[in-house]
N, C-alpha and C. Protein backbone atom coordinates (compact mmCIF):
# COMPACT_ATOMS: atom_id res chain seq x y z
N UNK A 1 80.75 124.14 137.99
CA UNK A 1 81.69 123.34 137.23
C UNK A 1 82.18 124.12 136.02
N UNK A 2 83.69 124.37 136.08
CA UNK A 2 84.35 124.62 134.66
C UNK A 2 84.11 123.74 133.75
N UNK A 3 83.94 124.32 132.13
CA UNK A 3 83.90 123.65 131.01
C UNK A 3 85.03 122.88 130.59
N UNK A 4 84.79 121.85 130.20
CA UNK A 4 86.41 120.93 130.06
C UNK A 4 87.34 121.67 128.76
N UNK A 5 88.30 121.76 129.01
CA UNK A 5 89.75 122.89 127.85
C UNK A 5 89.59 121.72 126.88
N UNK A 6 89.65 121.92 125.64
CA UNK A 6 89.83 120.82 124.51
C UNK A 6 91.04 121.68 123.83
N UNK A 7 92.06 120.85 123.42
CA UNK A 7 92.85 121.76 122.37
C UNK A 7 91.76 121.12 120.59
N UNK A 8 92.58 122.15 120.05
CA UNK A 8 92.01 121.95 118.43
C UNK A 8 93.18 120.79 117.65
N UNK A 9 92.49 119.35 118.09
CA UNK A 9 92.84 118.36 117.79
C UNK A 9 91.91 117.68 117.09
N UNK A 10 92.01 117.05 115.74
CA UNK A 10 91.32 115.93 115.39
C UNK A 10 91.32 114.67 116.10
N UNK A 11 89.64 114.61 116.65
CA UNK A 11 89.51 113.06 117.43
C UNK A 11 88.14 112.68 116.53
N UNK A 12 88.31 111.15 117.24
CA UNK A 12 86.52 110.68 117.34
C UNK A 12 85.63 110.91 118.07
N UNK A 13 84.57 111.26 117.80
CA UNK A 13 83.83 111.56 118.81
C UNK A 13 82.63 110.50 118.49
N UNK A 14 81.48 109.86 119.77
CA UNK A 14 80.70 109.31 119.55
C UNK A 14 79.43 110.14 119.87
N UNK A 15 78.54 110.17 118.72
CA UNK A 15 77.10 110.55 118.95
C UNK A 15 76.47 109.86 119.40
N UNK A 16 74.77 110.53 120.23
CA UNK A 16 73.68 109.21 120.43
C UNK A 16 73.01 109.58 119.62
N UNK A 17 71.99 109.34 118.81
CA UNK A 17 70.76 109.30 118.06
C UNK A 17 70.08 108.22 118.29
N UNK A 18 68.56 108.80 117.69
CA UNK A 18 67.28 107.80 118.25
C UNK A 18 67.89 106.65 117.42
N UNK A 19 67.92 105.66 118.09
CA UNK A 19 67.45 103.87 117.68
C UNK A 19 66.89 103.62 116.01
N UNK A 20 67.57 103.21 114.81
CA UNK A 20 66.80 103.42 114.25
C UNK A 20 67.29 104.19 112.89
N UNK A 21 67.68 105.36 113.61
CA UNK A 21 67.60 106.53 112.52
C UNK A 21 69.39 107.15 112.08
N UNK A 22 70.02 105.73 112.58
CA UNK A 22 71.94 106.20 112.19
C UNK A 22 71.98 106.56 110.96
N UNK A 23 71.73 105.55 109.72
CA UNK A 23 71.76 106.40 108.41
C UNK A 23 70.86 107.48 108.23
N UNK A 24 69.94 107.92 108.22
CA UNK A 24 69.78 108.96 108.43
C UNK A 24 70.31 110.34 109.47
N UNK A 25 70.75 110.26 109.97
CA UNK A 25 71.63 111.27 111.02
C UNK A 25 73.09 111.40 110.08
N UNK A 26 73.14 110.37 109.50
CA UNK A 26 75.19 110.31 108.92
C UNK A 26 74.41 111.20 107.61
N UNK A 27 73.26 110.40 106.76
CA UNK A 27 73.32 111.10 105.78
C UNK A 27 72.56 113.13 105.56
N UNK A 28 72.01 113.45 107.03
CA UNK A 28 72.03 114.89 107.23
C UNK A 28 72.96 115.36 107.74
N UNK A 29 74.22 114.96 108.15
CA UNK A 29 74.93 115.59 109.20
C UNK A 29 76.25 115.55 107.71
N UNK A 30 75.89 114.85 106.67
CA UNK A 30 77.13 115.00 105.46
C UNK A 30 76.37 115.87 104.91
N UNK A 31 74.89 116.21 104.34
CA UNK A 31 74.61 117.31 103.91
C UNK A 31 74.53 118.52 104.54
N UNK A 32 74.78 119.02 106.02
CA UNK A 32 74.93 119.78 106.77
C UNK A 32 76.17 120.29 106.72
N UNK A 33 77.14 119.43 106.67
CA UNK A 33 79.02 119.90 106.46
C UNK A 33 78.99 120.67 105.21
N UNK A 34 78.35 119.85 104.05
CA UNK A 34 78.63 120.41 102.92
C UNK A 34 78.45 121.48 102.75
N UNK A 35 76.69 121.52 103.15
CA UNK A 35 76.61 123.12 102.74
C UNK A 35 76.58 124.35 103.59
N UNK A 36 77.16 124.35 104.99
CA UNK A 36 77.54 124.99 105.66
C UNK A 36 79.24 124.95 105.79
N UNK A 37 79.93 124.16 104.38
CA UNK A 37 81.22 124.56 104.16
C UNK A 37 82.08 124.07 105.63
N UNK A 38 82.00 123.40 106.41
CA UNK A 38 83.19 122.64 107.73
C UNK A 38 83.78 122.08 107.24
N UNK A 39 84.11 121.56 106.10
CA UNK A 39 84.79 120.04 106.13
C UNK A 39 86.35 120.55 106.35
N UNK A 40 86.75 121.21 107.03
CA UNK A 40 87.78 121.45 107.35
C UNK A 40 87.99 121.04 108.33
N UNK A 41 86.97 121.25 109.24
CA UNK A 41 86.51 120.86 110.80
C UNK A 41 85.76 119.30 111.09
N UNK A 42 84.56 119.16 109.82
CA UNK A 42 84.22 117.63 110.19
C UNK A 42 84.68 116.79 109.09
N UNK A 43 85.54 115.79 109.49
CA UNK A 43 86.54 115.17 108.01
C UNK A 43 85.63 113.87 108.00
N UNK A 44 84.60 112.94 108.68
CA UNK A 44 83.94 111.51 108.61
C UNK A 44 83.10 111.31 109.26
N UNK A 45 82.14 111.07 108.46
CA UNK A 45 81.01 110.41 109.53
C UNK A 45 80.54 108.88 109.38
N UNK A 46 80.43 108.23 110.02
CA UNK A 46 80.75 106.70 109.78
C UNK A 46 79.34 106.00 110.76
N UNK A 47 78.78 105.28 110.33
CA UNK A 47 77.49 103.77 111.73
C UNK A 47 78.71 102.77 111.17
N UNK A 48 79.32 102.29 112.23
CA UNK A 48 80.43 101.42 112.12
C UNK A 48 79.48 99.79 112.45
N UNK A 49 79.52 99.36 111.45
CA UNK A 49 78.51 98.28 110.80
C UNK A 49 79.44 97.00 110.55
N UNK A 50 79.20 95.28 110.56
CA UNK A 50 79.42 94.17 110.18
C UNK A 50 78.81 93.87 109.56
N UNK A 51 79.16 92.82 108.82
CA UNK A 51 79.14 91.63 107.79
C UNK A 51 78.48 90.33 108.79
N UNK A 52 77.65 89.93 108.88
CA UNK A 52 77.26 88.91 109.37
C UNK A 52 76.12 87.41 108.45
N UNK A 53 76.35 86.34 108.70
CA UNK A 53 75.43 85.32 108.10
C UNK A 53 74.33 84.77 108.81
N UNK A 54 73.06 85.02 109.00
CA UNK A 54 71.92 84.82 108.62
C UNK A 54 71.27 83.67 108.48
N UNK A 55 70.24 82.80 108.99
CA UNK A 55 69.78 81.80 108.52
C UNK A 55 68.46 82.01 108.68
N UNK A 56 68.14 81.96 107.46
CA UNK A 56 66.59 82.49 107.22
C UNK A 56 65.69 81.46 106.68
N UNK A 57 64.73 80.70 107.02
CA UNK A 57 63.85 79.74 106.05
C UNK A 57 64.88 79.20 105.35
N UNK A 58 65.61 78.47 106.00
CA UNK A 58 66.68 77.52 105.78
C UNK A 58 67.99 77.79 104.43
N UNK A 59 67.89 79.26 104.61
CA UNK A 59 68.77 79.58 103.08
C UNK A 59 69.73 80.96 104.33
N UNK A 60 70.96 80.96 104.13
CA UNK A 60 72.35 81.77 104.61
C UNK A 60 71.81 82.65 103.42
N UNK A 61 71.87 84.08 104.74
CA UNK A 61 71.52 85.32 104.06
C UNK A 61 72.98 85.88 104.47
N UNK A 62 73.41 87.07 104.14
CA UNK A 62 74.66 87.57 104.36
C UNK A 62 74.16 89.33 104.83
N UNK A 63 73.87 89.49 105.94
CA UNK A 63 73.20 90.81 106.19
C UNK A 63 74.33 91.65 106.70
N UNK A 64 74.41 93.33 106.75
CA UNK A 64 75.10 94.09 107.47
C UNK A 64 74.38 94.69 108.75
N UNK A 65 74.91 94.30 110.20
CA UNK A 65 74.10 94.74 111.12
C UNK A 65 74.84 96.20 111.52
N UNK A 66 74.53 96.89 112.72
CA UNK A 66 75.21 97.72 113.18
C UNK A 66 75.52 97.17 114.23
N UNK A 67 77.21 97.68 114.40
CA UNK A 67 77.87 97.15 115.82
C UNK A 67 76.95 98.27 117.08
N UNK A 68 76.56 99.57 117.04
CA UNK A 68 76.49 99.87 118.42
C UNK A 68 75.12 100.54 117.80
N UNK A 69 73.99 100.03 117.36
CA UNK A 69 72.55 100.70 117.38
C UNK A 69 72.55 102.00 117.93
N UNK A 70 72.08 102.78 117.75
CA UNK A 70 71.68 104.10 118.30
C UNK A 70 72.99 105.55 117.93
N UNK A 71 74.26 104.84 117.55
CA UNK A 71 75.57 105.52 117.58
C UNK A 71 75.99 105.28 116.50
N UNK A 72 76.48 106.68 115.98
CA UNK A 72 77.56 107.39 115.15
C UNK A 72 78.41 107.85 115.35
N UNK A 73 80.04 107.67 114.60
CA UNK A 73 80.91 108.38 114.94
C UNK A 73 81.23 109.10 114.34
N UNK A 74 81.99 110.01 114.64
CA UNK A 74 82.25 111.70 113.94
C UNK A 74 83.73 112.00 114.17
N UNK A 75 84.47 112.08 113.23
CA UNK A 75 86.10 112.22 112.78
C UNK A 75 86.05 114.22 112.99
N UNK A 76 86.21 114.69 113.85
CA UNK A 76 85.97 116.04 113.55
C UNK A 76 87.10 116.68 114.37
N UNK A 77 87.10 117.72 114.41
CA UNK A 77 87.96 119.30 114.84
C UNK A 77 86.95 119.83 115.63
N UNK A 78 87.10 119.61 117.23
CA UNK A 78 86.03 120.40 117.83
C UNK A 78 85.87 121.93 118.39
N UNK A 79 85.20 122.69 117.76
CA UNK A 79 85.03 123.97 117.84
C UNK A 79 83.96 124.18 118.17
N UNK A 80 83.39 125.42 118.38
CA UNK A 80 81.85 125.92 118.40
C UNK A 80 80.66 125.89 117.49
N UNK A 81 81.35 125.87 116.40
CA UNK A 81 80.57 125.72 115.58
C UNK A 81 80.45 124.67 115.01
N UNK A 82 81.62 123.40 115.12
CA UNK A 82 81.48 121.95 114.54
C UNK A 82 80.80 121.29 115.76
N UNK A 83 80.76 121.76 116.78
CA UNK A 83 80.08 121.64 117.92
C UNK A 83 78.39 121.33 117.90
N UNK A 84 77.99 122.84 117.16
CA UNK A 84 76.48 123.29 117.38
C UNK A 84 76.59 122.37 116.08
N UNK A 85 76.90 122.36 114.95
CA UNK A 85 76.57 121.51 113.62
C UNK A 85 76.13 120.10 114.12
N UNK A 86 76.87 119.46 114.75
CA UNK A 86 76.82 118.26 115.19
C UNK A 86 75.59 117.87 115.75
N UNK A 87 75.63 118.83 117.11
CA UNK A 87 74.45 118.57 118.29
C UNK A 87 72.95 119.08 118.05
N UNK A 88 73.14 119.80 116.69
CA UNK A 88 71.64 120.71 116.39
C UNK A 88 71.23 119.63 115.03
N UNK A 89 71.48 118.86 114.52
CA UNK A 89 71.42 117.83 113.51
C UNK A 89 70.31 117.29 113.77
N UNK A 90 69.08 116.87 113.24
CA UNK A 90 67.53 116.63 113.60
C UNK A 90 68.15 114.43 113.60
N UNK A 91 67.48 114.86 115.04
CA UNK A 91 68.00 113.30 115.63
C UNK A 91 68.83 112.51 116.05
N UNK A 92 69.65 113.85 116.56
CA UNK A 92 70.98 113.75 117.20
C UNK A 92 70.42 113.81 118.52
N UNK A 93 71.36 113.05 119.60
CA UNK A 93 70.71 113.44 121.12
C UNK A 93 71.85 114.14 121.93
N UNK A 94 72.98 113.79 121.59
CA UNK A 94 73.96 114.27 122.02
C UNK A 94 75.79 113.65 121.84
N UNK A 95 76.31 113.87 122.47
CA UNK A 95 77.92 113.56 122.40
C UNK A 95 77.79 112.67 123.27
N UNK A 96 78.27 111.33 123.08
CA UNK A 96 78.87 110.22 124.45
C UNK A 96 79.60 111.17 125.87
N UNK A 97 79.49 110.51 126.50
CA UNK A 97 80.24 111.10 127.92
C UNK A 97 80.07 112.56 128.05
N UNK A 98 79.05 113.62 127.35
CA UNK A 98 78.98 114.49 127.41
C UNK A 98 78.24 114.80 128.90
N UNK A 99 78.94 116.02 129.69
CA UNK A 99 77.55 116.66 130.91
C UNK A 99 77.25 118.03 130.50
N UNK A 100 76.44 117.90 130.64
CA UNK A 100 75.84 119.51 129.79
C UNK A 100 76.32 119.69 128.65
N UNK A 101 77.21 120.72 128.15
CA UNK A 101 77.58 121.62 127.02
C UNK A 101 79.34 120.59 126.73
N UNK A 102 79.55 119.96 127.96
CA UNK A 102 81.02 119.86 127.69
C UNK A 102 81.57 118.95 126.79
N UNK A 103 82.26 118.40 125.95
CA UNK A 103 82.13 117.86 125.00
C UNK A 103 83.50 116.88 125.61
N UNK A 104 84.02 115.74 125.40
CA UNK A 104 84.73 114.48 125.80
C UNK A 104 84.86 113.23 124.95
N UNK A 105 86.10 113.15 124.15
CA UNK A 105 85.84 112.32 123.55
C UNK A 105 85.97 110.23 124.23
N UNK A 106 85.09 109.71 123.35
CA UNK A 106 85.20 108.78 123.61
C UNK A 106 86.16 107.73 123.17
N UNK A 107 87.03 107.04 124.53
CA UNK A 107 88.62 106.46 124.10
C UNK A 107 87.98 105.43 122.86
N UNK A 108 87.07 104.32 123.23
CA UNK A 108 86.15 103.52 122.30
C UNK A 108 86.18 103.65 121.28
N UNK A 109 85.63 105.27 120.91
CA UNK A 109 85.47 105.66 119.48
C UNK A 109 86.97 106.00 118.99
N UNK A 110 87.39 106.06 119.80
CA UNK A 110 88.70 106.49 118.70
C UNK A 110 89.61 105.23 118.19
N UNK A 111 89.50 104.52 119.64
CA UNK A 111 90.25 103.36 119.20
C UNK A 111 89.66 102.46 117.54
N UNK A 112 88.25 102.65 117.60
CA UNK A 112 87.51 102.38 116.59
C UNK A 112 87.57 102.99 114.91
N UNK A 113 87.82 104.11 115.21
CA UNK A 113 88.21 104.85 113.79
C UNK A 113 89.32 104.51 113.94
N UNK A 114 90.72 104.44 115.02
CA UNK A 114 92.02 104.04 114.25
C UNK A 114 92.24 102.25 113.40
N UNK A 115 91.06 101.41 114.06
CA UNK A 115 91.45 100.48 113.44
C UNK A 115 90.70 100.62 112.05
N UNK A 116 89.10 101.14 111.85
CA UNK A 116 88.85 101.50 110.82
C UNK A 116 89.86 102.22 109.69
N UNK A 117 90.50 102.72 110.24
CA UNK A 117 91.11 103.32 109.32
C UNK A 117 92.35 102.47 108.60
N UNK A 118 92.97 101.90 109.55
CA UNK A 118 93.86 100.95 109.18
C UNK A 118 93.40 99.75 108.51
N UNK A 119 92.06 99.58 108.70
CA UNK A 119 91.42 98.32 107.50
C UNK A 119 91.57 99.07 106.22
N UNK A 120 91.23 100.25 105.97
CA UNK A 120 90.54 100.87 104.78
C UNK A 120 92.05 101.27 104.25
N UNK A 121 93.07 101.63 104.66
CA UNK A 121 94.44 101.74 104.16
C UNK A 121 95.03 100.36 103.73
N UNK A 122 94.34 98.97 104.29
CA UNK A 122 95.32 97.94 103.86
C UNK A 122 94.20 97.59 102.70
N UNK A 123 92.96 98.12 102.67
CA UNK A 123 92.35 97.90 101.28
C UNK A 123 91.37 96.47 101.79
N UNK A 124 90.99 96.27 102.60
CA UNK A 124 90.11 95.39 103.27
C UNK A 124 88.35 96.37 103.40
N UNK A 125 87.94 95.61 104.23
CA UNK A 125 86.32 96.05 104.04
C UNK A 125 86.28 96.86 105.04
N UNK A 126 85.54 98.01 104.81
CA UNK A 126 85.39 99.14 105.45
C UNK A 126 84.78 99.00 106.37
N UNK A 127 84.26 97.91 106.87
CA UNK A 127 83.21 97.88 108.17
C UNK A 127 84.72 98.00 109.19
N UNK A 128 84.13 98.22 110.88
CA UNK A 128 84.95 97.71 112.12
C UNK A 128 85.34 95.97 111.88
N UNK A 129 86.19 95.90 112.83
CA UNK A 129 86.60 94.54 113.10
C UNK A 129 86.49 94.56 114.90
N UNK A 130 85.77 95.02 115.42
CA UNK A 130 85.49 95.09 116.54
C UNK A 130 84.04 95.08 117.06
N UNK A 131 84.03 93.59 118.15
CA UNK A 131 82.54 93.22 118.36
C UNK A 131 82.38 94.01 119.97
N UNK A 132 81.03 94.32 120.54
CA UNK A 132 80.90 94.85 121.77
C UNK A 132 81.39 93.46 123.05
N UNK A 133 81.52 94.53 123.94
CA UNK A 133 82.04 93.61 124.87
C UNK A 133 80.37 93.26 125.42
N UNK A 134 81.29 91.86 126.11
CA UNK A 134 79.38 91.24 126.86
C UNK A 134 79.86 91.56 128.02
N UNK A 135 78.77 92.22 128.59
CA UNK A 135 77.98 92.68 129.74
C UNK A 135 78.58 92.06 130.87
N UNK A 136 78.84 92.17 131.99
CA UNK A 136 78.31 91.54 133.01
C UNK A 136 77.33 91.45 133.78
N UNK A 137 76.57 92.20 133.17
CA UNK A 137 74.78 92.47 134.00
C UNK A 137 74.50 90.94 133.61
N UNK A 138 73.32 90.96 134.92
CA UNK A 138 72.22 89.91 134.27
C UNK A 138 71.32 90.29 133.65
């Protein structure tokens, strides 16, 4: 199998990381850009998170959950080296839809940072406005 051609386009890309550990992965993978100087190449790293209410021992809590547990998205320029930055990140597992080495972005994630982005330009709350779809499994 040939490696899939990417041109040098800014997309979204979706990461997996362990369950658990998204803020931590966003907040090494922003100290990783920094001081290995990419931010030319990685422009956002985002756990695209809600606003939700809570009923706890009879008192409305107002908690932020994460929309997709385990996943981060990444606003980047994919190259070799924003590549290895990404995928060598302690608790990263890999790229969505990735097979082997080949890298593919996910339509999901992008559609996701464009509406993110368009919340955060009209000056609204930076979380998504987008819930997962339900399953049809049983």
């Amino acid at each position: 199998m040939s490696k899939q051609e990417l041109k040098p386009e800014r997309n979204w890309y979706a990461i997996h990381t362990y369950a658990g550990y998204e803020n931590a992965v966003m907040r090494n993978l922003k100290q990783r850009i920094d001081s290995l100087g990419i931010n030319d190449k990685i422009f956002n790293v985002i756990v695209p998170t809600e606003k939700s209410i809570k009923i706890k021992g009879g008192k409305r809590a107002e908690v932020e959950e994460k929309i997709y547990p385990g996943y981060v998205l990444v606003d980047m320029i994919v190259t070799d080296d924003s590549w290895y930055v990404v995928r060598n990140t302690p608790r990263v597992t890999g790229f969505v839809g990735a097979g082997d080495d080949r890298r593919r972005t996910v339509q999901g994630a992008r559609r996701q940072g464009q509406r993110r982005r368009c919340r955060s330009r009209q000056g609204q709350s930076s979380s998504l406005d987008v819930r997962p779809r339900n399953s049809s499994r049983a």
